[in-house]
N, C-alpha and C. Protein backbone atom coordinates (compact mmCIF):
# COMPACT_ATOMS: atom_id res chain seq x y z
N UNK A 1 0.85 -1.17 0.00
CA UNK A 1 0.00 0.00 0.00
C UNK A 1 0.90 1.23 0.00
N UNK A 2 0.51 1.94 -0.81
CA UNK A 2 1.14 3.21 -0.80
C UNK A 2 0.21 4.39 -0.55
N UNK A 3 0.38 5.56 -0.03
CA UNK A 3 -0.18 6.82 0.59
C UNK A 3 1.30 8.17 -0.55
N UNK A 4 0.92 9.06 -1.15
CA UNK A 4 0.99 10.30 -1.18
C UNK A 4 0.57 11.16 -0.29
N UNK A 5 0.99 11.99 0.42
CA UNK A 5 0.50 12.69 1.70
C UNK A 5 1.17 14.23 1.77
N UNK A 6 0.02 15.25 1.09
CA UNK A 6 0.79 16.30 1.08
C UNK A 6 0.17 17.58 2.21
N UNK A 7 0.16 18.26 2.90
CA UNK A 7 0.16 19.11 3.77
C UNK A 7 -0.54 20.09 3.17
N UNK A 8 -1.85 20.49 3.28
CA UNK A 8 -2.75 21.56 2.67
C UNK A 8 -2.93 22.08 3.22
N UNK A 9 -3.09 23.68 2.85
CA UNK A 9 -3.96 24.41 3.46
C UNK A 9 -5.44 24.73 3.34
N UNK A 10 -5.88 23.87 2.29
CA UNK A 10 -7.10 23.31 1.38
C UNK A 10 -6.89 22.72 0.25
N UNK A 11 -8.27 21.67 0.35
CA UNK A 11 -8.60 20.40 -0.56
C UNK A 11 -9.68 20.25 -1.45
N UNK A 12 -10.12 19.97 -2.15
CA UNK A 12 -11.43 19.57 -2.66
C UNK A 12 -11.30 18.74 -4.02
N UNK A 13 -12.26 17.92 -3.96
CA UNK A 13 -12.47 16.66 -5.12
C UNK A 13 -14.35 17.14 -5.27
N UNK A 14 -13.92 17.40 -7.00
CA UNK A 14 -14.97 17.29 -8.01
C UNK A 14 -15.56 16.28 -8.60
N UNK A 15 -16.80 16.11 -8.88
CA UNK A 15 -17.14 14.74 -9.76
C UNK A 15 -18.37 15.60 -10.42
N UNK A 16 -18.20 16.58 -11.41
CA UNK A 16 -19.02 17.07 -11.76
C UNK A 16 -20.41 16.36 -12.25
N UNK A 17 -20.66 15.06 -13.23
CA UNK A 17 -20.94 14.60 -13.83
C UNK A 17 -22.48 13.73 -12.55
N UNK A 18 -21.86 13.59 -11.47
CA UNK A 18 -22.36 12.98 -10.13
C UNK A 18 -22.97 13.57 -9.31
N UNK A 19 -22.49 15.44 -9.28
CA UNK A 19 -23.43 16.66 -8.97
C UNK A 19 -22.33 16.21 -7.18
N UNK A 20 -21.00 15.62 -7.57
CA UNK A 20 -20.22 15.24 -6.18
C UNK A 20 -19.35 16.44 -5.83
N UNK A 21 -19.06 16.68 -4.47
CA UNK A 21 -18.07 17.76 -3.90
C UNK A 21 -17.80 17.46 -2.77
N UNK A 22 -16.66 17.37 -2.60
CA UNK A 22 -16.26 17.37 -0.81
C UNK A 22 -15.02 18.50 -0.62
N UNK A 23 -14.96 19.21 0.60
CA UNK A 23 -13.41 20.17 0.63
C UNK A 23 -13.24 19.59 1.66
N UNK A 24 -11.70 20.54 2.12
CA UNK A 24 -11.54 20.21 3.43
C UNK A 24 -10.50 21.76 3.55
N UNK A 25 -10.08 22.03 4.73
CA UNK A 25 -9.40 23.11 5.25
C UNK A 25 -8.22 22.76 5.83
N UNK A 26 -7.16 23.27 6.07
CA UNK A 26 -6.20 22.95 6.47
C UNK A 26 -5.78 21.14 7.17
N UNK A 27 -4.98 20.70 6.60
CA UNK A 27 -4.95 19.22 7.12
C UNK A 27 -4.09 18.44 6.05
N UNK A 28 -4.62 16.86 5.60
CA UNK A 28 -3.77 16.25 4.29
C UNK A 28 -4.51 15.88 3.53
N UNK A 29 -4.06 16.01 2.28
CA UNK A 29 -4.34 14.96 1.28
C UNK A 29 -4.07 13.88 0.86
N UNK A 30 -4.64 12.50 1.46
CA UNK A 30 -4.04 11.40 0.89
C UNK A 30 -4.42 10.69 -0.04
N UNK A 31 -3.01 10.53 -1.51
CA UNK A 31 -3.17 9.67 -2.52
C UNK A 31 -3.23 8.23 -2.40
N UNK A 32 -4.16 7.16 -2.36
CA UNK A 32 -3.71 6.41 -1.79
C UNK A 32 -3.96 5.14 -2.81
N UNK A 33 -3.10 4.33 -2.84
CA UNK A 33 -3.11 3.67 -3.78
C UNK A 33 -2.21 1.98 -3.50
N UNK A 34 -3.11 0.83 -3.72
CA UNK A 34 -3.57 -0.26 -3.17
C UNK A 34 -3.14 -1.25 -4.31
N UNK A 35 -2.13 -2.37 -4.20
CA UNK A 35 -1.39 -3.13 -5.04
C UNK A 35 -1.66 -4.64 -4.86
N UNK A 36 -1.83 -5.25 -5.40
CA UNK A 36 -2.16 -6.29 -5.13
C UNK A 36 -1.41 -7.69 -4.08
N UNK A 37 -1.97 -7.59 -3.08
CA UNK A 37 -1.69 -8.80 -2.05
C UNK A 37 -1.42 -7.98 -1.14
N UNK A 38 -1.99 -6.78 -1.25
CA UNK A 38 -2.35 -5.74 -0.05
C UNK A 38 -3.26 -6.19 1.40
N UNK A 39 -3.13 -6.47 2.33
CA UNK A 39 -3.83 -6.85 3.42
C UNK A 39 -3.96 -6.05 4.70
N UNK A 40 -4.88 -6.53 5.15
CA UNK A 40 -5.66 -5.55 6.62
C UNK A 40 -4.10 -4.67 7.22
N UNK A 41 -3.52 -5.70 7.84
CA UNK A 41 -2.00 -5.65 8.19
C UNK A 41 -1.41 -4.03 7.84
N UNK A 42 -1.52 -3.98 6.03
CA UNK A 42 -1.15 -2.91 5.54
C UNK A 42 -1.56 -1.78 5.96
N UNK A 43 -2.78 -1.78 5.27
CA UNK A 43 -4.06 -1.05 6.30
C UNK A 43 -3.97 -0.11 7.21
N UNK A 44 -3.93 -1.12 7.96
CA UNK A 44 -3.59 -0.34 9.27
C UNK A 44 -2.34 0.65 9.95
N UNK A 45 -1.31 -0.42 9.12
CA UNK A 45 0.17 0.58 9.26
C UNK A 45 0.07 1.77 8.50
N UNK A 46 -0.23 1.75 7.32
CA UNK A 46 -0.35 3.21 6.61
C UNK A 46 -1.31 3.99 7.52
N UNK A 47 -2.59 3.69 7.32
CA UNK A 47 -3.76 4.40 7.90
C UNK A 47 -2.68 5.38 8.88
N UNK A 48 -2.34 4.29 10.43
CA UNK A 48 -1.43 5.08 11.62
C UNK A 48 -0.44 5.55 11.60
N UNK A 49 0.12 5.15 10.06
CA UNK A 49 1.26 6.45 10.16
C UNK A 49 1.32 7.46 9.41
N UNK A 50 -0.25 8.10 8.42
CA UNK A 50 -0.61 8.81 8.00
C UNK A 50 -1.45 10.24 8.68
N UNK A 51 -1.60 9.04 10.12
CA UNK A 51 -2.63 9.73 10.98
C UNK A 51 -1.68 10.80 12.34
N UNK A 52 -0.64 10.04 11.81
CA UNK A 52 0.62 10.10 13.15
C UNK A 52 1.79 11.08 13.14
N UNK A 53 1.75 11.43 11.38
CA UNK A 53 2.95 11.73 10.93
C UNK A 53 3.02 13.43 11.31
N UNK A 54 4.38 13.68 11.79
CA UNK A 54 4.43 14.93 12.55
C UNK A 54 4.59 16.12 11.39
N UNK A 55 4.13 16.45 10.79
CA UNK A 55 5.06 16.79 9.34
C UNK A 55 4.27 18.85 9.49
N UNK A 56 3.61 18.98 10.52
CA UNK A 56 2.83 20.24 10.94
C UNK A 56 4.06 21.06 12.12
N UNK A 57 3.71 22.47 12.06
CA UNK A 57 4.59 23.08 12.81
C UNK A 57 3.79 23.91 14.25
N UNK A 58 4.58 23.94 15.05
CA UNK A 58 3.38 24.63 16.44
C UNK A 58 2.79 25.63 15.29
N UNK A 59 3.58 26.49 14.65
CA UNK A 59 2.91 27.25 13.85
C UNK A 59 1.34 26.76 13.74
N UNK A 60 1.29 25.93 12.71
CA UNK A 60 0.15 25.42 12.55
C UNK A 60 -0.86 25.34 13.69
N UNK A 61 -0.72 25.01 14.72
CA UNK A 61 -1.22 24.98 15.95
C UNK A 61 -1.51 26.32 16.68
N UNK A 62 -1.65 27.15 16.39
CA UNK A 62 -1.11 28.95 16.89
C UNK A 62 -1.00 28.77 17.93
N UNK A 63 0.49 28.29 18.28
CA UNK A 63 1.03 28.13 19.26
C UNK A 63 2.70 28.57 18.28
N UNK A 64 3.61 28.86 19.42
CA UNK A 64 4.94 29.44 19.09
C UNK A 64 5.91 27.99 19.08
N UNK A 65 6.71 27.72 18.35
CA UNK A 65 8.04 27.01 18.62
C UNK A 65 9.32 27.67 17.99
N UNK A 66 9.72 27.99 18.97
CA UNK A 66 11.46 28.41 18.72
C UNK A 66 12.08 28.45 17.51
N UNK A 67 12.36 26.92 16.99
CA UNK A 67 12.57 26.40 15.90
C UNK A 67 11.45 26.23 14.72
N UNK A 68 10.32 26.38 15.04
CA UNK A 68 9.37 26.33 13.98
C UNK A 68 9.73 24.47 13.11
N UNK A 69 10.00 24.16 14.30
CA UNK A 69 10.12 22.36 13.17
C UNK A 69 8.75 21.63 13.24
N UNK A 70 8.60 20.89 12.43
CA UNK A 70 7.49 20.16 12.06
C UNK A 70 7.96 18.70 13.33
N UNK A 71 6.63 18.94 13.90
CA UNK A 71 6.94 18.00 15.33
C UNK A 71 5.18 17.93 15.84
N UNK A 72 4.43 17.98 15.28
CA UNK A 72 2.90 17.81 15.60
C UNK A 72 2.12 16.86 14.37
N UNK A 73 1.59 16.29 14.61
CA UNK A 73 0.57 16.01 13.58
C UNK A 73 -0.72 16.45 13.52
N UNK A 74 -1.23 16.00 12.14
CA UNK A 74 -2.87 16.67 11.75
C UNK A 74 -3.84 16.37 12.95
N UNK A 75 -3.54 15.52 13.60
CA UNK A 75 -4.44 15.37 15.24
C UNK A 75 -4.59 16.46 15.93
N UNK A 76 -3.51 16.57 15.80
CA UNK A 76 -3.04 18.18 17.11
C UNK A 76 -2.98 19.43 16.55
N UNK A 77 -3.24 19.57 15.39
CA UNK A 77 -4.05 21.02 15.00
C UNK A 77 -5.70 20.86 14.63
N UNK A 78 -5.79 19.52 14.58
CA UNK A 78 -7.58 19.59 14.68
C UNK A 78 -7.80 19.98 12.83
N UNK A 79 -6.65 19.51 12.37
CA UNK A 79 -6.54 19.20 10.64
C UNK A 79 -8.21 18.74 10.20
N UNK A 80 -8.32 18.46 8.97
CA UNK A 80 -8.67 17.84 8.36
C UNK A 80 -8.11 16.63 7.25
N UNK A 81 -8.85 15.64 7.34
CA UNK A 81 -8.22 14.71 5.37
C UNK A 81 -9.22 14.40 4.60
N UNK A 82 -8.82 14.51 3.24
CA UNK A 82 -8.95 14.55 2.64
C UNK A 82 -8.81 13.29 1.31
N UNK A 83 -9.44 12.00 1.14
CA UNK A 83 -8.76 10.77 0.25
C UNK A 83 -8.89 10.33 -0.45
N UNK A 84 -8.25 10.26 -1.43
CA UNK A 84 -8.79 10.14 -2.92
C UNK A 84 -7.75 8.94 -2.96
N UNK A 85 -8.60 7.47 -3.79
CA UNK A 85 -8.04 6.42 -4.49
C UNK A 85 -7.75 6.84 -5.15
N UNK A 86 -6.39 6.20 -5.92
CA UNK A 86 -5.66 6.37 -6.84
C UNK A 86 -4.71 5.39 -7.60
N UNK A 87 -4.93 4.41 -8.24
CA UNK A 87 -4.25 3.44 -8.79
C UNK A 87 -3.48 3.18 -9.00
N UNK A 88 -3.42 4.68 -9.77
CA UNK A 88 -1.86 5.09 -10.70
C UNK A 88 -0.81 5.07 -10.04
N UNK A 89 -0.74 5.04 -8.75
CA UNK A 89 0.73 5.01 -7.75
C UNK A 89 1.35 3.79 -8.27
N UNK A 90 0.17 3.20 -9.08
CA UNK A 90 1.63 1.39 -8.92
C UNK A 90 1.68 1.46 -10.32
N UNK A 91 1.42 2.75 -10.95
CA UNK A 91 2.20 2.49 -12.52
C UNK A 91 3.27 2.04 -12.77
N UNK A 92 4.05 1.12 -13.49
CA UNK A 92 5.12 0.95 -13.55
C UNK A 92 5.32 1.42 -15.10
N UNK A 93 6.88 2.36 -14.81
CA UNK A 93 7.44 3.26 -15.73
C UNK A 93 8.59 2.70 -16.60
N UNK A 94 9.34 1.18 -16.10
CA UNK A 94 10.55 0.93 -16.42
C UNK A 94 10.77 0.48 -17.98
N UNK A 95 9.61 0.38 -18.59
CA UNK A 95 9.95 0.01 -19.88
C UNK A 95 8.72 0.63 -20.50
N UNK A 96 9.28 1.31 -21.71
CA UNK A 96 8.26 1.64 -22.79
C UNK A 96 7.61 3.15 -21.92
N UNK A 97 6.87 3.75 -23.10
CA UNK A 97 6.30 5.00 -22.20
C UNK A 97 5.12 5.04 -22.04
N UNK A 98 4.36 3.83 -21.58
CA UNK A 98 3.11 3.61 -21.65
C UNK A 98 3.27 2.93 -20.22
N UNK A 99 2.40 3.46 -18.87
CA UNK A 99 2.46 2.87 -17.79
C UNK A 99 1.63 1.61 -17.68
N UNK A 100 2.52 0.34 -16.99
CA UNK A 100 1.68 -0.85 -16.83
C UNK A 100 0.85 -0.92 -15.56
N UNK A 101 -0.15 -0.87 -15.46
CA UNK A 101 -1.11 -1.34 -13.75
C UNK A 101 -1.18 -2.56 -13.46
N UNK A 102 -0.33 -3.01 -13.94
CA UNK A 102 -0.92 -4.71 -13.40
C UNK A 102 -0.46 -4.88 -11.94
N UNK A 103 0.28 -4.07 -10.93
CA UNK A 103 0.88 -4.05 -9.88
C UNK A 103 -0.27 -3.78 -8.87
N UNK A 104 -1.26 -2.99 -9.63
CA UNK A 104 -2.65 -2.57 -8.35
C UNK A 104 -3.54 -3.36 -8.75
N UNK A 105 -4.43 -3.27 -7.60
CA UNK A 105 -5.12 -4.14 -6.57
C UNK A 105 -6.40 -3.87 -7.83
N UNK A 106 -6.95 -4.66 -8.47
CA UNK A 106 -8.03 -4.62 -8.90
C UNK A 106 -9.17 -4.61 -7.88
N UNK A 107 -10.53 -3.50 -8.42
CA UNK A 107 -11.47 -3.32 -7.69
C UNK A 107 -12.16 -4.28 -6.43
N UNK A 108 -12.21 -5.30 -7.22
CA UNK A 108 -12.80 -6.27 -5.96
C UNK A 108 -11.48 -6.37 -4.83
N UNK A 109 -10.81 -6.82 -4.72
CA UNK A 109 -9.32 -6.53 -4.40
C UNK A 109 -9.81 -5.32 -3.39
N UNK A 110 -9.59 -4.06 -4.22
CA UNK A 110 -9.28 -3.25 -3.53
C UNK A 110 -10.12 -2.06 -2.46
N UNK A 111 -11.25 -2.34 -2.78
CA UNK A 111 -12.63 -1.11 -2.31
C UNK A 111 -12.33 -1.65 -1.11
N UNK A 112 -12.74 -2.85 -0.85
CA UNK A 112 -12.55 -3.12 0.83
C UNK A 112 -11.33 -2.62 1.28
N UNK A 113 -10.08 -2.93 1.41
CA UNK A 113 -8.90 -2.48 1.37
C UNK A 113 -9.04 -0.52 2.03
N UNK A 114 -9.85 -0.05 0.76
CA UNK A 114 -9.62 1.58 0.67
C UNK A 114 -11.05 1.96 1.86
N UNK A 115 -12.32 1.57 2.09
CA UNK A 115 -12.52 1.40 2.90
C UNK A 115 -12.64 1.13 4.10
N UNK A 116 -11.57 0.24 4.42
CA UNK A 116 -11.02 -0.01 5.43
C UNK A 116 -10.06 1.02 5.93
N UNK A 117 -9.18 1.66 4.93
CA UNK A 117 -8.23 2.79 5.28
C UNK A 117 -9.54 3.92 5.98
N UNK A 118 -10.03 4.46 5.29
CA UNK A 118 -11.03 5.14 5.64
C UNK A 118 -11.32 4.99 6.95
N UNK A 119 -12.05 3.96 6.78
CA UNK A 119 -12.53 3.72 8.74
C UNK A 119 -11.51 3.84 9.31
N UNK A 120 -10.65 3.62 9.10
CA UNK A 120 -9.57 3.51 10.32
C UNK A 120 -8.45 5.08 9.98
N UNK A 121 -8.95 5.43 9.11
CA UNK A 121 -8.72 7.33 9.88
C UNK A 121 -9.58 8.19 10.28
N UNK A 122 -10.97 7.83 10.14
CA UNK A 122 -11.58 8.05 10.51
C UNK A 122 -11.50 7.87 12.03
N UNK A 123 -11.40 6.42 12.21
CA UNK A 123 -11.55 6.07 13.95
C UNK A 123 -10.61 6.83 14.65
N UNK A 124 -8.92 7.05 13.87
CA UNK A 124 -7.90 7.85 14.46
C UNK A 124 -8.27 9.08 14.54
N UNK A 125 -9.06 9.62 13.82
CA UNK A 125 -9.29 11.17 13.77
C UNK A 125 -10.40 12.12 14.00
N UNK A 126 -11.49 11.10 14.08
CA UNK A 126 -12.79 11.61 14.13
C UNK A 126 -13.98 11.52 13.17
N UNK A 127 -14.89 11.32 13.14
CA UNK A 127 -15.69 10.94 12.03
C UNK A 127 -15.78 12.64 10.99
N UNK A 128 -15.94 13.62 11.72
CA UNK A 128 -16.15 14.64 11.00
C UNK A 128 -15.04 15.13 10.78
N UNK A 129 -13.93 14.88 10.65
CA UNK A 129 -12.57 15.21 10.21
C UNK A 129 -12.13 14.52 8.89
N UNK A 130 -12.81 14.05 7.96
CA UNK A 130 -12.45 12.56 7.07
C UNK A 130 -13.63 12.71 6.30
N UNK A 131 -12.69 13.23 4.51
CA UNK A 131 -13.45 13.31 3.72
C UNK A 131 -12.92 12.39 3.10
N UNK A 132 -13.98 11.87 1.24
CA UNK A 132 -13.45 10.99 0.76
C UNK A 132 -13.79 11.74 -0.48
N UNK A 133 -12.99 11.14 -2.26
CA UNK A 133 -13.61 11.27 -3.16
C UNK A 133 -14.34 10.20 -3.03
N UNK A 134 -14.48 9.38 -4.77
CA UNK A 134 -15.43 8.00 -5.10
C UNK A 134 -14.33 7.19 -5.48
N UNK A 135 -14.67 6.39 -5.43
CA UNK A 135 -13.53 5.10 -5.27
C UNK A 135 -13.80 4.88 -7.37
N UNK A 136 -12.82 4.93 -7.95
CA UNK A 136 -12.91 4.72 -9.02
C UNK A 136 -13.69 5.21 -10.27
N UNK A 137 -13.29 6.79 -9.94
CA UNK A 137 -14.10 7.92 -10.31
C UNK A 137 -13.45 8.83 -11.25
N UNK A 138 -13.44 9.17 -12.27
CA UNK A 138 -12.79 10.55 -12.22
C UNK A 138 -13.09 11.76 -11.81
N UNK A 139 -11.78 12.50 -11.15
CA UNK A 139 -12.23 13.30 -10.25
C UNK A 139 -11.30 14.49 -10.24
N UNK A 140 -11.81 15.44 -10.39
CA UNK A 140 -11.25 16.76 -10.16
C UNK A 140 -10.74 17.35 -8.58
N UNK A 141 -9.55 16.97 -8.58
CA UNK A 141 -9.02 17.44 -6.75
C UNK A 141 -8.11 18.74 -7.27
N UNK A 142 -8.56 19.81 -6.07
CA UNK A 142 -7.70 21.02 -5.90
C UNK A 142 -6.88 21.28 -5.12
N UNK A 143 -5.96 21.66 -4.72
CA UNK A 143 -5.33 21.70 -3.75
C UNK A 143 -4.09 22.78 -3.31
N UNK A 144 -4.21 23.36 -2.02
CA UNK A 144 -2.98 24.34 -2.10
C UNK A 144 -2.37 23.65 -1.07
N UNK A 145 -0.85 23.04 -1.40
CA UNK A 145 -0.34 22.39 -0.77
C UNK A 145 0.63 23.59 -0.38
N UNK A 146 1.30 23.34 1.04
CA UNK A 146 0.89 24.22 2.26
C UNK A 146 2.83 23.96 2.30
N UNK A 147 4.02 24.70 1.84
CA UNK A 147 5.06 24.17 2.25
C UNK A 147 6.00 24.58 1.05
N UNK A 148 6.14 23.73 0.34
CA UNK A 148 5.04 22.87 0.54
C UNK A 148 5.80 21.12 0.92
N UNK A 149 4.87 20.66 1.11
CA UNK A 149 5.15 19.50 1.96
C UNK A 149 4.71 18.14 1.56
N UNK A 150 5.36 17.25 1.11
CA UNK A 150 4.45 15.74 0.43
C UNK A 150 5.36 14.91 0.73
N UNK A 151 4.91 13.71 1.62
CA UNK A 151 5.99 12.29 2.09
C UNK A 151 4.91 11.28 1.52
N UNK A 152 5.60 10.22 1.12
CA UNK A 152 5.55 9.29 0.58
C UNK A 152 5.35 8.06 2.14
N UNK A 153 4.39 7.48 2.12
CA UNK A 153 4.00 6.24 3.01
C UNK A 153 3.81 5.08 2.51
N UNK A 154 4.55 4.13 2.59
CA UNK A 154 4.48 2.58 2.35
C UNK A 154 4.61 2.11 3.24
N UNK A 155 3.74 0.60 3.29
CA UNK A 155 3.46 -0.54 4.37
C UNK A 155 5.02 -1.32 3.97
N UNK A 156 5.02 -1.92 5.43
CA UNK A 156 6.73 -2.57 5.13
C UNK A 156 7.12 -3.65 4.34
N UNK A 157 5.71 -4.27 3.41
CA UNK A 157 6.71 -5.14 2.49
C UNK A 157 7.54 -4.61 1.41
């Protein structure tokens, strides 16, 4: 499982066609994207270290730090997220210029999987803190990434 995770100061995913919209306000955006023989296990490690990751500054918090280092997470400024599936993370680029997907998690495969991420940032963060796009949608996301700031999260296989 892989997570894109970039630091916003606002979010939003379009689905014009669906009459769909969700924003969000200061917090993350996670790309998240699900490969096949992906399990709960995974899940869960991304989910908590997406939920965990200190990558916010007291700044953010309007509170003062000395150093202004990134040492809080989206918990502790009362963030928002923001999560959009995304497949394309397991494009593979190494040959030819046409990306192969055979590396991600096909739908049945994977909705549970991305669902499951969901609930379980949700449970870390709050139910009204945790937006989603549509799981296999095209979708118009905006974003002013805040830094700017984007770490990369993979489960440890």
């Amino acid at each position: 499982m892989r997570a894109v995770v970039q630091k916003v100061k606002s979010a939003s995913v379009t689905i014009a066609e669906q009459n769909y919209f969700q924003e969000i306000r200061k917090g993350l955006l996670i790309l998240l994207g699900i490969k096949n023989g992906d399990k709960d296990e995974d899940v869960i490690f991304v989910a908590d270290k997406c939920s965990n990751l200190r990558i916010f500054s007291q700044r953010d918090a309007s509170a003062k730090d000395a150093d202004d280092k990134m040492n809080i997470s989206v918990k502790d400024i009362g963030g928002e997220v923001l999560i959009i599936s995304q497949f394309t993370l397991y494009g593979e680029t190494s040959k030819g210029n046409r990306p192969n997907f055979t590396n991600a998690a096909k739908p049945d495969e994977a909705i549970p999987l991305y669902e499951k991420f969901v609930s379980r940032i949700k449970n870390n963060l709050g139910e009204n803190k945790v937006k989603e796009g549509v799981f296999g949608a095209m979708m118009d996301i905006h974003l002013v990434n805040e830094g700017p700031v984007t770490v990369l999260v993979e489960s440890n296989k």
